[in-house]
Protein backbone atom coordinates (compact mmCIF):
# COMPACT_ATOMS: atom_id res chain seq x y z
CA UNK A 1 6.32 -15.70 -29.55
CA UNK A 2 2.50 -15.20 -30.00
CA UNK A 3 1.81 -18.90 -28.45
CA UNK A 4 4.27 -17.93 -25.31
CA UNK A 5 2.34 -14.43 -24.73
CA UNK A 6 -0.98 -16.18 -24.26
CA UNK A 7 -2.52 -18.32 -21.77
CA UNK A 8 -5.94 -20.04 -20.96
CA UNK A 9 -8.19 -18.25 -18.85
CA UNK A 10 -8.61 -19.35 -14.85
CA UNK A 11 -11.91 -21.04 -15.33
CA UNK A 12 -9.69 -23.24 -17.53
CA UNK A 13 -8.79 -24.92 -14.35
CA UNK A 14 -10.28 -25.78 -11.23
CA UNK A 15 -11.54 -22.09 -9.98
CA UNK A 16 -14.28 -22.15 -8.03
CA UNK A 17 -16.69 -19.33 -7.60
CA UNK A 18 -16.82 -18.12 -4.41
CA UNK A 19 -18.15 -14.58 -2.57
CA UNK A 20 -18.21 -12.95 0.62
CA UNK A 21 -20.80 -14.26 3.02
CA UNK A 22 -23.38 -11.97 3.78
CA UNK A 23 -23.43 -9.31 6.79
CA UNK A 24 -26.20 -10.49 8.27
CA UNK A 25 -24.50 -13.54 9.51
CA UNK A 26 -24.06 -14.51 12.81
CA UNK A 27 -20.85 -13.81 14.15
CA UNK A 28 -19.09 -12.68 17.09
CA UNK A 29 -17.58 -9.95 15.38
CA UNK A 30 -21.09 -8.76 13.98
CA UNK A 31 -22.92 -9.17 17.18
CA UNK A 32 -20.38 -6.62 18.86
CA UNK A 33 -20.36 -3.98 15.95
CA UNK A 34 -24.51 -4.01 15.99
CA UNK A 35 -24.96 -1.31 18.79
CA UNK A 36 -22.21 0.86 17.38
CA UNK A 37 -23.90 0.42 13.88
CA UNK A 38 -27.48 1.55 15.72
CA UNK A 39 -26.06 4.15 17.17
CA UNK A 40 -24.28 5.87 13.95
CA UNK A 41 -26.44 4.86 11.28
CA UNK A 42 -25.00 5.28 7.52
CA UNK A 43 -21.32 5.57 9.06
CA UNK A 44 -18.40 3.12 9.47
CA UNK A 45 -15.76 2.87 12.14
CA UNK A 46 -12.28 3.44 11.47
CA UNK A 47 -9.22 3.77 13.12
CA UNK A 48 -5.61 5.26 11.62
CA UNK A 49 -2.77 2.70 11.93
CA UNK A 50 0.18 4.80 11.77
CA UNK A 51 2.84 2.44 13.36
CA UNK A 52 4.69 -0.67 11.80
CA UNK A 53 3.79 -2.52 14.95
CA UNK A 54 -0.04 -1.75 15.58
CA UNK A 55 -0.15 -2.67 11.63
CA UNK A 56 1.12 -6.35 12.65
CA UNK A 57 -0.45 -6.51 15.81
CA UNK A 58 -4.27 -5.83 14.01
CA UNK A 59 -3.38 -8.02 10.93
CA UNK A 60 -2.80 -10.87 13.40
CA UNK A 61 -5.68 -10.07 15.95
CA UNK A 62 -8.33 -9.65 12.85
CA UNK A 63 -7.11 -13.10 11.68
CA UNK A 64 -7.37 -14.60 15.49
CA UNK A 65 -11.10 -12.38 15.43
CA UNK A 66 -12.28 -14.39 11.81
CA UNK A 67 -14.97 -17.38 12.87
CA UNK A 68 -16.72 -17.58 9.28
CA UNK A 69 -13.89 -16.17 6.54
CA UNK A 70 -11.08 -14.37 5.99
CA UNK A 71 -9.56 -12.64 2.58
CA UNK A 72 -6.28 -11.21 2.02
CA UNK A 73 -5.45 -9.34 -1.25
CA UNK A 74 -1.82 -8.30 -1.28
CA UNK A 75 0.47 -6.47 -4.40
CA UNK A 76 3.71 -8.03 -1.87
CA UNK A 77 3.18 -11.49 0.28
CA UNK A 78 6.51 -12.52 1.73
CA UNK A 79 7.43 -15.24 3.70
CA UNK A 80 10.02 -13.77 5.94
CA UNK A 81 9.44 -13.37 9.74
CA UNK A 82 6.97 -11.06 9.97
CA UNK A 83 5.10 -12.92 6.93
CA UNK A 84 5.25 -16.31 8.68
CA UNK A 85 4.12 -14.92 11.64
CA UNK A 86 0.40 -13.69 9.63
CA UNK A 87 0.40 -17.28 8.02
CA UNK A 88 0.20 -18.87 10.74
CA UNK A 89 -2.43 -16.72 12.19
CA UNK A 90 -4.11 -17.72 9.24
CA UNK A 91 -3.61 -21.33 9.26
CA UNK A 92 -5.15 -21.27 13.17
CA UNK A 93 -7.91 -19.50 11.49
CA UNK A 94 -7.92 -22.14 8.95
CA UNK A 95 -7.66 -24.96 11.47
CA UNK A 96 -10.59 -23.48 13.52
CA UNK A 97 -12.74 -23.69 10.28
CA UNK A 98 -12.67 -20.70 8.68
CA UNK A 99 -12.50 -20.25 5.03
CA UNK A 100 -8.85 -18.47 4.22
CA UNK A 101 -9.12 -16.64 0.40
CA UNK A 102 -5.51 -15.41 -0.22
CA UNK A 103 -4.87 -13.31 -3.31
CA UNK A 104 -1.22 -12.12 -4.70
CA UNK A 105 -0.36 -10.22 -7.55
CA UNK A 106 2.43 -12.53 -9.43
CA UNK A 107 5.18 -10.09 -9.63
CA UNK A 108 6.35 -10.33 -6.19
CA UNK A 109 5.14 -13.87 -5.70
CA UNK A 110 7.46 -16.49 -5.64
CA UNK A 111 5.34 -19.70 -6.46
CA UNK A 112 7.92 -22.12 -4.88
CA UNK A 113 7.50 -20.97 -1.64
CA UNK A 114 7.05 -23.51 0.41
CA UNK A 115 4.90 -22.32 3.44
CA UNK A 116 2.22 -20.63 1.08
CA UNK A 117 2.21 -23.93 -1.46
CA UNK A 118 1.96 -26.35 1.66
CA UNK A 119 -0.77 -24.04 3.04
CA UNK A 120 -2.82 -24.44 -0.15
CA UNK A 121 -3.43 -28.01 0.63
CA UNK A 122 -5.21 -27.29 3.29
CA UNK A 123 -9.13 -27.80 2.80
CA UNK A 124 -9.97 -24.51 3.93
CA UNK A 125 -6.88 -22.27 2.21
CA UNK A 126 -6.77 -21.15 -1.19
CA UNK A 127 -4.58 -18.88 -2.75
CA UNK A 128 -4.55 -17.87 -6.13
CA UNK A 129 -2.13 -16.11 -8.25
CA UNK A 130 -2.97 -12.32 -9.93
CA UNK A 131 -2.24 -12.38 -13.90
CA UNK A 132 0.54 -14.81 -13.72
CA UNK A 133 3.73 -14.39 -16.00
CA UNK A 134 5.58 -17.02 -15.82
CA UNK A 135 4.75 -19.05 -12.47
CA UNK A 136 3.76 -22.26 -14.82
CA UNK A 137 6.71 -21.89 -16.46
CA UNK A 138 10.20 -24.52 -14.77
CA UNK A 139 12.77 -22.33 -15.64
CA UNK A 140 14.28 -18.97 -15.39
CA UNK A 141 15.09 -18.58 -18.69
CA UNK A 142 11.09 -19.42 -19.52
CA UNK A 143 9.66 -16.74 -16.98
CA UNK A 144 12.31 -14.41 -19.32
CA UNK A 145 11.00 -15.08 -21.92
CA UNK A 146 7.58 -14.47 -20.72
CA UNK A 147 8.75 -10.97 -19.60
CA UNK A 148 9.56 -10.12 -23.42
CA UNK A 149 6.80 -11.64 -24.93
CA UNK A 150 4.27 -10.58 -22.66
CA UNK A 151 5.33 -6.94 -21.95
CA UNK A 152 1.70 -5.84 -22.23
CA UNK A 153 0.56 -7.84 -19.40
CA UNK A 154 3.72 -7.39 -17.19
CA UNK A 155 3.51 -3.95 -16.54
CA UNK A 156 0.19 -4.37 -15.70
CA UNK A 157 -0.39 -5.08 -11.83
CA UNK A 158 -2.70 -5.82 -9.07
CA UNK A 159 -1.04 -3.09 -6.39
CA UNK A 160 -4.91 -3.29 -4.20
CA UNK A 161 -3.96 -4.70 -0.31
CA UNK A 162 -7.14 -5.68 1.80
CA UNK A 163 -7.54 -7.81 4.79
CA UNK A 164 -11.34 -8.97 5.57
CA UNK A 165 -12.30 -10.83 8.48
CA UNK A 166 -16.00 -11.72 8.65
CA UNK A 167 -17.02 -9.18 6.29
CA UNK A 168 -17.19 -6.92 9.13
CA UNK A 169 -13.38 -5.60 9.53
CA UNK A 170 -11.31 -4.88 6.76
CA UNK A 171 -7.95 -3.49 6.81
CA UNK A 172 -6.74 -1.39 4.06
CA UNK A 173 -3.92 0.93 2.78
CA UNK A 174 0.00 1.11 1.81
CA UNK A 175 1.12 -1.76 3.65
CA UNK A 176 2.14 -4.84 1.70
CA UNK A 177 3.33 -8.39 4.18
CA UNK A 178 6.73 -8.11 4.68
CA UNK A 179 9.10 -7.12 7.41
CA UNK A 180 10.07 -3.81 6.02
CA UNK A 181 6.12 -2.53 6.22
CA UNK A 182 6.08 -4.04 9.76
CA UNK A 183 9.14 -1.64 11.46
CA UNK A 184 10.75 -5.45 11.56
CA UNK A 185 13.57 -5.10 9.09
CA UNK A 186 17.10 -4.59 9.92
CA UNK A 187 17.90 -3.03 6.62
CA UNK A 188 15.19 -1.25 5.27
CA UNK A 189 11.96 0.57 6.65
CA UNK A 190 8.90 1.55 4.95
CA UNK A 191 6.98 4.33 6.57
CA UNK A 192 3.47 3.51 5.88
CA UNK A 193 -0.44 4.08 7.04
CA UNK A 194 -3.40 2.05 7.15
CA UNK A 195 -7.13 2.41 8.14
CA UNK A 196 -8.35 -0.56 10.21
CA UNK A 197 -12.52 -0.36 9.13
CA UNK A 198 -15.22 -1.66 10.87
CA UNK A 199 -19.10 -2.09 9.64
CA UNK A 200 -21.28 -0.97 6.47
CA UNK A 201 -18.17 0.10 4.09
CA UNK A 202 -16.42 -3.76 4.85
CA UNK A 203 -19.25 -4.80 2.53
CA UNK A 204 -17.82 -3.06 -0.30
CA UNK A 205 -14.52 -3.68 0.24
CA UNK A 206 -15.67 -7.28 0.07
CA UNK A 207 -17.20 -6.94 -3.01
CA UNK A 208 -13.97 -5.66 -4.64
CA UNK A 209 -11.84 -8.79 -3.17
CA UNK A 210 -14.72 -10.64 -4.74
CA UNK A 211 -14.34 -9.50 -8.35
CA UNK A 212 -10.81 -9.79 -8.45
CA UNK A 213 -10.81 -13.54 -6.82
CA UNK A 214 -13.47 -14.74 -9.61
CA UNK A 215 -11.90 -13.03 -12.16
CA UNK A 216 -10.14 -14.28 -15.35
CA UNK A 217 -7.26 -13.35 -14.38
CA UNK A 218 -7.04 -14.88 -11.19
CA UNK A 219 -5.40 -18.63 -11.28
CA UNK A 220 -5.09 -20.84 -8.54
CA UNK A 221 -1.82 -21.68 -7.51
CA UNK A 222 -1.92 -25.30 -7.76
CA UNK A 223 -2.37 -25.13 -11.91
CA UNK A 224 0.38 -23.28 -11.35
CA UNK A 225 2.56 -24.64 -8.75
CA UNK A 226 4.25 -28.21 -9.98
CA UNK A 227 5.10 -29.09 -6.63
CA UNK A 228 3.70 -31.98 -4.97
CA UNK A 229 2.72 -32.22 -0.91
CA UNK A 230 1.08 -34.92 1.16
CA UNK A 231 -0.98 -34.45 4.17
CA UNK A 232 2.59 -34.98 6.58
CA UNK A 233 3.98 -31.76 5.26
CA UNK A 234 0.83 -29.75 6.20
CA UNK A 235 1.61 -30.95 9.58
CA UNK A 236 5.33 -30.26 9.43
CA UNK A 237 4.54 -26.61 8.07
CA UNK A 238 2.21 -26.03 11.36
CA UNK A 239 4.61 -27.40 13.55
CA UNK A 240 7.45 -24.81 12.07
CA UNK A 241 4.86 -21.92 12.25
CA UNK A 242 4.36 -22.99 15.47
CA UNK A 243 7.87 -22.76 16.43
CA UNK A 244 8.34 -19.48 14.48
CA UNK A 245 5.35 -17.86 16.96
CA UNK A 246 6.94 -19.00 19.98
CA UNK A 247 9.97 -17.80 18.84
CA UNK A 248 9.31 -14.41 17.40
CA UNK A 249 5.88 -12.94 18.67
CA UNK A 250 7.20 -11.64 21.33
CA UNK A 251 10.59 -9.83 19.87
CA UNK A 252 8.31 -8.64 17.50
CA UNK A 253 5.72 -7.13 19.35
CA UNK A 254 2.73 -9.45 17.59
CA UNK A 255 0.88 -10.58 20.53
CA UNK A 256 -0.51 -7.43 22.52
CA UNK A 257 -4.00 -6.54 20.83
CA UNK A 258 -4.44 -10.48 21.33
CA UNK A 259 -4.96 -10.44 24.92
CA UNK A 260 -8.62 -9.32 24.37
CA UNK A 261 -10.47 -10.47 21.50
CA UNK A 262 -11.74 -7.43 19.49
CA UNK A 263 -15.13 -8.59 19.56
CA UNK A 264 -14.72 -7.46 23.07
CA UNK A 265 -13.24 -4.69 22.71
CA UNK A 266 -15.62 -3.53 20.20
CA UNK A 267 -18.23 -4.49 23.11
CA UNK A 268 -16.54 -2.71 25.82
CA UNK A 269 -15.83 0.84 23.18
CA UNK A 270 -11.98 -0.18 23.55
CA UNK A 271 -10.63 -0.76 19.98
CA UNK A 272 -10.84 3.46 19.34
CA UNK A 273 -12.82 3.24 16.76
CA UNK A 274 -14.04 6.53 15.28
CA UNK A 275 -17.18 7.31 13.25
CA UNK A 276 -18.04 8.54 9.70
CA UNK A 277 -19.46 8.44 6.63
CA UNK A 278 -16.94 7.04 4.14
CA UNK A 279 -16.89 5.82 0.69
CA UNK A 280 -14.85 3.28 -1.08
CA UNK A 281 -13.66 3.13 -4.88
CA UNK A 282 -11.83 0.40 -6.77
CA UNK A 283 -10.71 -0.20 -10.00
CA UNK A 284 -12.31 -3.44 -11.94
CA UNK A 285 -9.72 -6.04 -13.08
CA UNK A 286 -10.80 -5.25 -16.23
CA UNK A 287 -8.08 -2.49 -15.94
CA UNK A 288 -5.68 -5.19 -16.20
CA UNK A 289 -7.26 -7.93 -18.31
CA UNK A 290 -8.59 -5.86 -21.05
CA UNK A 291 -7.09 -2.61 -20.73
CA UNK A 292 -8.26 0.73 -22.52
CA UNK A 293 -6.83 3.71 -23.39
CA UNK A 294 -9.84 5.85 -22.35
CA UNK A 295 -10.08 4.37 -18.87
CA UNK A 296 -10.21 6.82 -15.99
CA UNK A 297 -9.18 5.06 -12.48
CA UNK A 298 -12.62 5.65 -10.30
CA UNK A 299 -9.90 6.18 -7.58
CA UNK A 300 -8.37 8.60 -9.28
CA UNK A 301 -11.15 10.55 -10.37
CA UNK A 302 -12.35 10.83 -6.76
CA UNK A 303 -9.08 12.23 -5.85
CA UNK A 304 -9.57 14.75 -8.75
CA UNK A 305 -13.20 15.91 -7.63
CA UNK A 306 -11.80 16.19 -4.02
CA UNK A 307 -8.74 18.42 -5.07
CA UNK A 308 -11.01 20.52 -6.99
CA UNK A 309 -13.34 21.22 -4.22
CA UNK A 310 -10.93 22.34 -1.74
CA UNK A 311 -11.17 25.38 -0.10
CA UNK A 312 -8.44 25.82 2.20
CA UNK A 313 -5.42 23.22 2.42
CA UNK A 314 -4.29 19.94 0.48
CA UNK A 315 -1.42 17.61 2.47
CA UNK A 316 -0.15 15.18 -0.49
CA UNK A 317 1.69 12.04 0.93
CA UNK A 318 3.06 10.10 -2.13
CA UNK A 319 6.16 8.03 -2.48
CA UNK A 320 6.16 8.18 -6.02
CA UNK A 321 4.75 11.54 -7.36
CA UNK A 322 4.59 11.50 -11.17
CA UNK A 323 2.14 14.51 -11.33
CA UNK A 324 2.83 15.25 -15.12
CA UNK A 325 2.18 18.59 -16.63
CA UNK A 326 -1.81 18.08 -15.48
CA UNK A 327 -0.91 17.63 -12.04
CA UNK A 328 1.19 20.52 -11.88
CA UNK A 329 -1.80 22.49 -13.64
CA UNK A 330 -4.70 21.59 -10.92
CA UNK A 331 -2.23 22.05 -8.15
CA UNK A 332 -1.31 25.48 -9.38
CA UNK A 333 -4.91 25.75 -9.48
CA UNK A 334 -5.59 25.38 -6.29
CA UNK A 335 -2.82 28.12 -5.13
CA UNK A 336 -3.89 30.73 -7.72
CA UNK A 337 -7.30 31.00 -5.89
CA UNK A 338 -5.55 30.42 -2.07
CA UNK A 339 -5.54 27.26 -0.87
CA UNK A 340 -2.60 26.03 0.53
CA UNK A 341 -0.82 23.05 -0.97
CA UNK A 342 2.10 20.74 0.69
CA UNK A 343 3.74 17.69 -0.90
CA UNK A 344 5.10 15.00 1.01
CA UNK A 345 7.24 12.18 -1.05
CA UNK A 346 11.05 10.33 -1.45
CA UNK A 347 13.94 12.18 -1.66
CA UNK A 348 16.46 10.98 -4.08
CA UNK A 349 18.43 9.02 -1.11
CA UNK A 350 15.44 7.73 0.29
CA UNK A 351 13.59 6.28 -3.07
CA UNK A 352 13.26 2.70 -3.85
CA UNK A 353 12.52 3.55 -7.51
CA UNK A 354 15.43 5.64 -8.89
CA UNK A 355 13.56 5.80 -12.25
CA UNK A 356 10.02 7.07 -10.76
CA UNK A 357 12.29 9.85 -9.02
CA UNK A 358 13.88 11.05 -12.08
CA UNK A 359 10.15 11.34 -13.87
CA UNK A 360 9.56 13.54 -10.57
CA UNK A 361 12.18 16.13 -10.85
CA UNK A 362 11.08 17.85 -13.44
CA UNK A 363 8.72 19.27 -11.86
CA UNK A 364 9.66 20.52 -9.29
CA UNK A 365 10.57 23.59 -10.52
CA UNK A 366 6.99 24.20 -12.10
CA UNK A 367 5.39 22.93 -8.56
CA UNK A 368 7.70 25.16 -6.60
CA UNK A 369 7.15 28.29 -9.01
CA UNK A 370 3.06 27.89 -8.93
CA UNK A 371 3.54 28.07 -4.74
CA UNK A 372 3.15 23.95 -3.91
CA UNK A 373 5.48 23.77 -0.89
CA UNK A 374 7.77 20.65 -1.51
CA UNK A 375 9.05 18.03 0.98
CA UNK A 376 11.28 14.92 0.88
CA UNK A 377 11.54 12.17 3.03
CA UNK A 378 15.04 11.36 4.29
CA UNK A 379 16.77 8.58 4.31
CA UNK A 380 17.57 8.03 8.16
CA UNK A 381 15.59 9.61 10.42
CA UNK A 382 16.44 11.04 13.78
CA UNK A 383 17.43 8.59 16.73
CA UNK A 384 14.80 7.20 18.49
CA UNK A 385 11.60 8.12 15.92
CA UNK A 386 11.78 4.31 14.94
CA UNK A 387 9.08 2.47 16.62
CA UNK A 388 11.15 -0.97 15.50
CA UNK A 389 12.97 -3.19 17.31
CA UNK A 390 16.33 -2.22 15.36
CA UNK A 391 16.75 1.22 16.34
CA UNK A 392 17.52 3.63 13.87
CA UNK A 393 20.25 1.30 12.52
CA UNK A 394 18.23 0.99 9.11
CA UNK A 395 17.25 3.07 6.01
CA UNK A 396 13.83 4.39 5.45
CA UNK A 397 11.59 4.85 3.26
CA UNK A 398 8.53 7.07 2.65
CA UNK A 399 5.53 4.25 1.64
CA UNK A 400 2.26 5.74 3.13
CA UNK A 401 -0.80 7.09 0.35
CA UNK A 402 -2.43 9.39 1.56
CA UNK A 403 -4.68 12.81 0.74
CA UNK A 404 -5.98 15.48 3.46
CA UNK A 405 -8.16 17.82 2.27
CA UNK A 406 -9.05 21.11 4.82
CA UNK A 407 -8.62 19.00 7.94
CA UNK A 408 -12.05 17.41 7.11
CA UNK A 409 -11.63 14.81 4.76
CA UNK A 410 -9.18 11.81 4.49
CA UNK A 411 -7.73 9.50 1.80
CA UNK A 412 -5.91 6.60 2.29
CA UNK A 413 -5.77 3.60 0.37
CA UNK A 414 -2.94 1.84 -2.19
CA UNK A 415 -2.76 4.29 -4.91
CA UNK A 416 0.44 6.83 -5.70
CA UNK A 417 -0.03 9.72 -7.37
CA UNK A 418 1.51 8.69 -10.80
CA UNK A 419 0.94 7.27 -14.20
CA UNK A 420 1.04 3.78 -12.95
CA UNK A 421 -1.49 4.19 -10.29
CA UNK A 422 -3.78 5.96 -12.54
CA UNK A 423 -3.04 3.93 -16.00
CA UNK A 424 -1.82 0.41 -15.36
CA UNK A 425 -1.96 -1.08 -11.86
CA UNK A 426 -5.26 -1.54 -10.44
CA UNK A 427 -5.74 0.20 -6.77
CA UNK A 428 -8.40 1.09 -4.45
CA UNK A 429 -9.25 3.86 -1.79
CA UNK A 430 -10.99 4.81 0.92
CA UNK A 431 -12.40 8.55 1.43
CA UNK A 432 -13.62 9.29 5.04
CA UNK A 433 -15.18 12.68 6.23
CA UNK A 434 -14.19 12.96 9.55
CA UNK A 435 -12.45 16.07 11.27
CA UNK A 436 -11.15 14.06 13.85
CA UNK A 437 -9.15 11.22 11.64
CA UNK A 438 -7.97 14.00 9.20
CA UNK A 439 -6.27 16.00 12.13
CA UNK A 440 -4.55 13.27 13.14
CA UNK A 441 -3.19 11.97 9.42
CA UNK A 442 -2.57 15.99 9.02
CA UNK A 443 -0.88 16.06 12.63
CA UNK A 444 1.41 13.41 11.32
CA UNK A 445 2.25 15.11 8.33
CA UNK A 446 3.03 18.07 9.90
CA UNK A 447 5.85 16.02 11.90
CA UNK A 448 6.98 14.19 9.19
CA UNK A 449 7.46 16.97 7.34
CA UNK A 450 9.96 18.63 9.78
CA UNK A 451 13.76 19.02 9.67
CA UNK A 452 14.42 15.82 11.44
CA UNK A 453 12.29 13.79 9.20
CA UNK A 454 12.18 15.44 5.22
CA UNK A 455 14.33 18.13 3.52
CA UNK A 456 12.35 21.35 2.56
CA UNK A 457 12.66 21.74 -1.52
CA UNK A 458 12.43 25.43 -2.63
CA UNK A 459 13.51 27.80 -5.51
CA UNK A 460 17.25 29.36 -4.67
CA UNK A 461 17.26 32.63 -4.36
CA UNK A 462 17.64 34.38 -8.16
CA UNK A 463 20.19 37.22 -6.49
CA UNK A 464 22.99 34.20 -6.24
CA UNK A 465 23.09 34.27 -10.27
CA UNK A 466 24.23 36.87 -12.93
CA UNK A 467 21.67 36.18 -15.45
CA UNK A 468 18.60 34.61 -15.07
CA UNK A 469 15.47 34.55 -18.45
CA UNK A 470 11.97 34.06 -17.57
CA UNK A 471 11.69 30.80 -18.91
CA UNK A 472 15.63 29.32 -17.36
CA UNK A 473 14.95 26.87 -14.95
CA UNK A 474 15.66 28.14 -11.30
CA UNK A 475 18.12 26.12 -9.34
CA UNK A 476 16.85 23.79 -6.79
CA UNK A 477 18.01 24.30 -2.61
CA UNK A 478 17.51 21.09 0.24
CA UNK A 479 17.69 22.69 3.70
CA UNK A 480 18.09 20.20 6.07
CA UNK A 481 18.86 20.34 9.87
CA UNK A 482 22.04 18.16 11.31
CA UNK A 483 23.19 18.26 14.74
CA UNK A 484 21.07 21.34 15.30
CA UNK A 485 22.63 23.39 12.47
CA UNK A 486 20.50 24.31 9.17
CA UNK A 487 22.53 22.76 6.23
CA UNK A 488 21.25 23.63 2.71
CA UNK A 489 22.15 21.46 -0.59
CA UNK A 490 22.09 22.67 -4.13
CA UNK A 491 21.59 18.81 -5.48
CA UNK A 492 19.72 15.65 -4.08
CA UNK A 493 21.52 15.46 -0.90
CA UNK A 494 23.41 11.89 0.49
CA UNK A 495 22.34 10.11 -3.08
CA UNK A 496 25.26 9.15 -3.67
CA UNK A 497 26.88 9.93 -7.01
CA UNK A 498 25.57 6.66 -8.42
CA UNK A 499 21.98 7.43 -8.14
CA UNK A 500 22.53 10.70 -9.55
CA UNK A 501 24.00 9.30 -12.84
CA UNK A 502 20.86 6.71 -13.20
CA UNK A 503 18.28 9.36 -12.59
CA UNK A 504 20.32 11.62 -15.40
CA UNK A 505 20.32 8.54 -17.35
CA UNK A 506 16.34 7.82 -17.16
CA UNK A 507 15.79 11.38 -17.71
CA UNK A 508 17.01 10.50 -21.31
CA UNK A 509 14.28 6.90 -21.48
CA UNK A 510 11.17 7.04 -23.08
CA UNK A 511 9.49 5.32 -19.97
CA UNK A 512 7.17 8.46 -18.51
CA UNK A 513 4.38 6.59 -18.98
CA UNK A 514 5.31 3.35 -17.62
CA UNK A 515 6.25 5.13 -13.92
């Protein structure tokens, strides 16, 4: 067992240092954001990307707007329509001679895919794999065994998601590569938000990508991958990606921020990018590779400082909200001295992760009783809010991370508010001061949080019972709206009797600490 739960390091194999290429540069992309740099010195550009499609659209225009590099860090990298349609954005970046750095966490990678493995024979692709399980291993019943005998290391994940072109845009936030993040699946929609950034703070983010690509931890897939592929393939792999754009950019909406190169519409003011000072935290891979129990997440602990120095209101967008008795503690904090606090996260019926949802519910009574107004997402939203091409025929899914504090300040980045965010996955976040881009994250909050979109969680109404102690836990009412009528619920509403049995049953699991 001890032989099977360790491994050789990375720079046991062929693993290349490499690093981001400095700002100063020449490049299209830097010559356009120069005056808008002059003109706002010590402040980045940003812009909100609230919309499955926009988030496609700008991964696929910044790879089309790389000439020198461009990194990708993803938790998720799928190769389904949506995900072939950003590979072979980056191949033509690759085939136009820019280097493509692609990093995946190995939980949700499957190293036999073909597109990614043929990609990585190209001479200016690499992709390497994020603390590996079990990819070297040729069997099922190996990468099992791996799960068992390296538990330690399993749980422990690289959930950060960047996009870099040039070192001068990054795009950052919830959104891993697949169709669900991209309003493109017909089953299942994840309502996320990402920042598209533009200047000074795409340095940093660089930086981060950096340490994680060189790090230990970080193998490259072809000491890992035991397939074989020849210089033909390549070409048959462009020439299906090649068919797959033809035959999908369009009915996906891919193509439209392509007509003008952003470069361009950097030039011209067009892109909507909006000023700020910002900063940018990450957690070290270190979190992962040698993990202690005193850490403290420097994305965490900027949240903390933030929610400590509010004055007014704190919106909360999590899809899994873990806030443990510490959580609940600040929060109350924050109402005892006035400042409004709202919650946004998954309702039972809308969750992904049953078992995260039944370490939330405890607390919502204590939340609820210290004055933190409570929201859930539902699970189908009203006809017509999907910005998809499927209508509202799926289920969604509340995905987006994000903090506003008093309308002034925004967070947004890949961390929940849980013990896995802030213990064992590694995750970074931006914090922007801007009025403007807070409104707008706080408009959308205030929408999402409606009838249409979320059930409002409160306290029932002690009257309804005979007896009630001090200390007895108050019952829990959904009020929803349907067909125009308000509908209340005494427990998780449209779960389904299944779910509610698991979520009893991992009430009763000694895993808080591992949600």
């Amino acid at each position: 067992m001890s032989g099977c739960a360790t491994r050789p390091p990375a720079s046991s194999f062929d693993q290349p240092v490499s690093h981001a290429m400095p700002q100063s540069t020449s490049t299209p992309l830097g010559a356009a954001l120069a005056a808008p740099e002059a003109a706002h010195p010590g402040q980045s550009g940003f812009r909100v990307l609230s919309s499955g499609t926009e988030a496609l659209q700008m991964r696929i225009a910044l790879a089309r707007a790389a000439t020198k590099t461009l990194d990708m860090q993803y938790y998720i990298a799928n190769e389904d329509t949506t995900g072939k349609l950003l590979l072979a954005a980056a191949l033509y970046a690759a085939d136009h001679g820019v280097r493509v750095r692609m990093l995946v966490d190995d939980l949700n990678f499957k190293d036999l895919d073909d597109v990614m493995a043929s990609l990585n024979t190209h001479p200016n692709i690499e992709i390497r794999v994020f603390n590996p399980f079990g990819s070297a291993q040729g069997s099922l019943y190996q990468r099992t065994e791996n799960f068992f005998t390296q538990i330690g290391s399993f749980t422990r994940r690289m959930h950060n998601k960047a996009m870099i072109a040039d070192n001068e845009l990054a795009i950052v936030g919830g959104r891993n590569l697949g169709d669900e993040y991209f309003s493109a699946s017909p089953t299942l929609q994840f309502r996320d938000i990402d920042v598209l950034a533009a200047g000074p703070i795409t340095a940093k983010i660089s930086t981060s990508f950096d340490e994680y690509w060189n790090d230990s931890s970080a193998y490259p897939l072809r000491a890992l991958n035991k397939q074989t592929f020849d210089p033909k393939q390549l070409d048959e792999t462009r020439d299906a990606l090649r068919a797959h754009w033809h035959q999908n950019a369009d009915p996906y909406d891919a193509k439209p921020l392509n007509a003008t190169p952003l470069a361009s519409q950097i030039q011209k003011d067009e892109l909507g990018l909006t000023w700020a000072p910002a900063e940018f935290n990450a957690d070290s891979p270190a979190k992962v590779r040698l993990p202690e129990d005193q850490y403290q997440s420097p994305v965490i602990a900027r949240i903390a400082e933030l929610v400590n120095e509010a004055q007014q209101e704190v919106l909360i967008t999590s899809p899994y909200f873990v806030p443990h008795d510490a959580g609940v503690k600040a929060l109350a904090g924050l109402t005892a001295r006035g400042v409004k606090v709202k919650v946004l996260t998954n309702s039972l019926a809308a969750t992904d992760a049953v078992a995260v949802q039944a370490g939330y519910s405890p607390y919502r009574d204590p939340l609820l009783r210290a004055g933190v107004e409570l929201y859930e997402f539902k699970p189908v939203q009203e006809q017509g809010s999907r910005t998809g091409m499927f209508g509202s025929q799926s289920r969604a899914s509340l995905h987006a991370k994000t903090l506003v504090f008093d309308r002034k300040t925004l967070v947004i980045g890949s961390m929940n508010l849980d013990p896995r965010s802030a213990h064992l996955n590694t995750e970074l976040g931006l914090v922007i001061h801007s009025a403007p881009l807070a409104e707008q994250v706080a408009t959308l909050f205030d929408r999402v949080t409606g009838p249409q979109s979320s059930y409002h969680v409160t306290l029932a109404d002690p009257s309804r019972f005979f007896f009630r102690g001090p200390e007895t836990p108050y019952h829990l009412v959904w009020t929803d709206e349907e067909d125009g009528h308000t509908v209340t619920y005494d427990v998780d509403p449209n779960a389904g009797f299944y779910r509610n049995v698991l979520t009893g049953l991992f009430l009763f699991l000694p895993v808080d600490d591992q949600l």
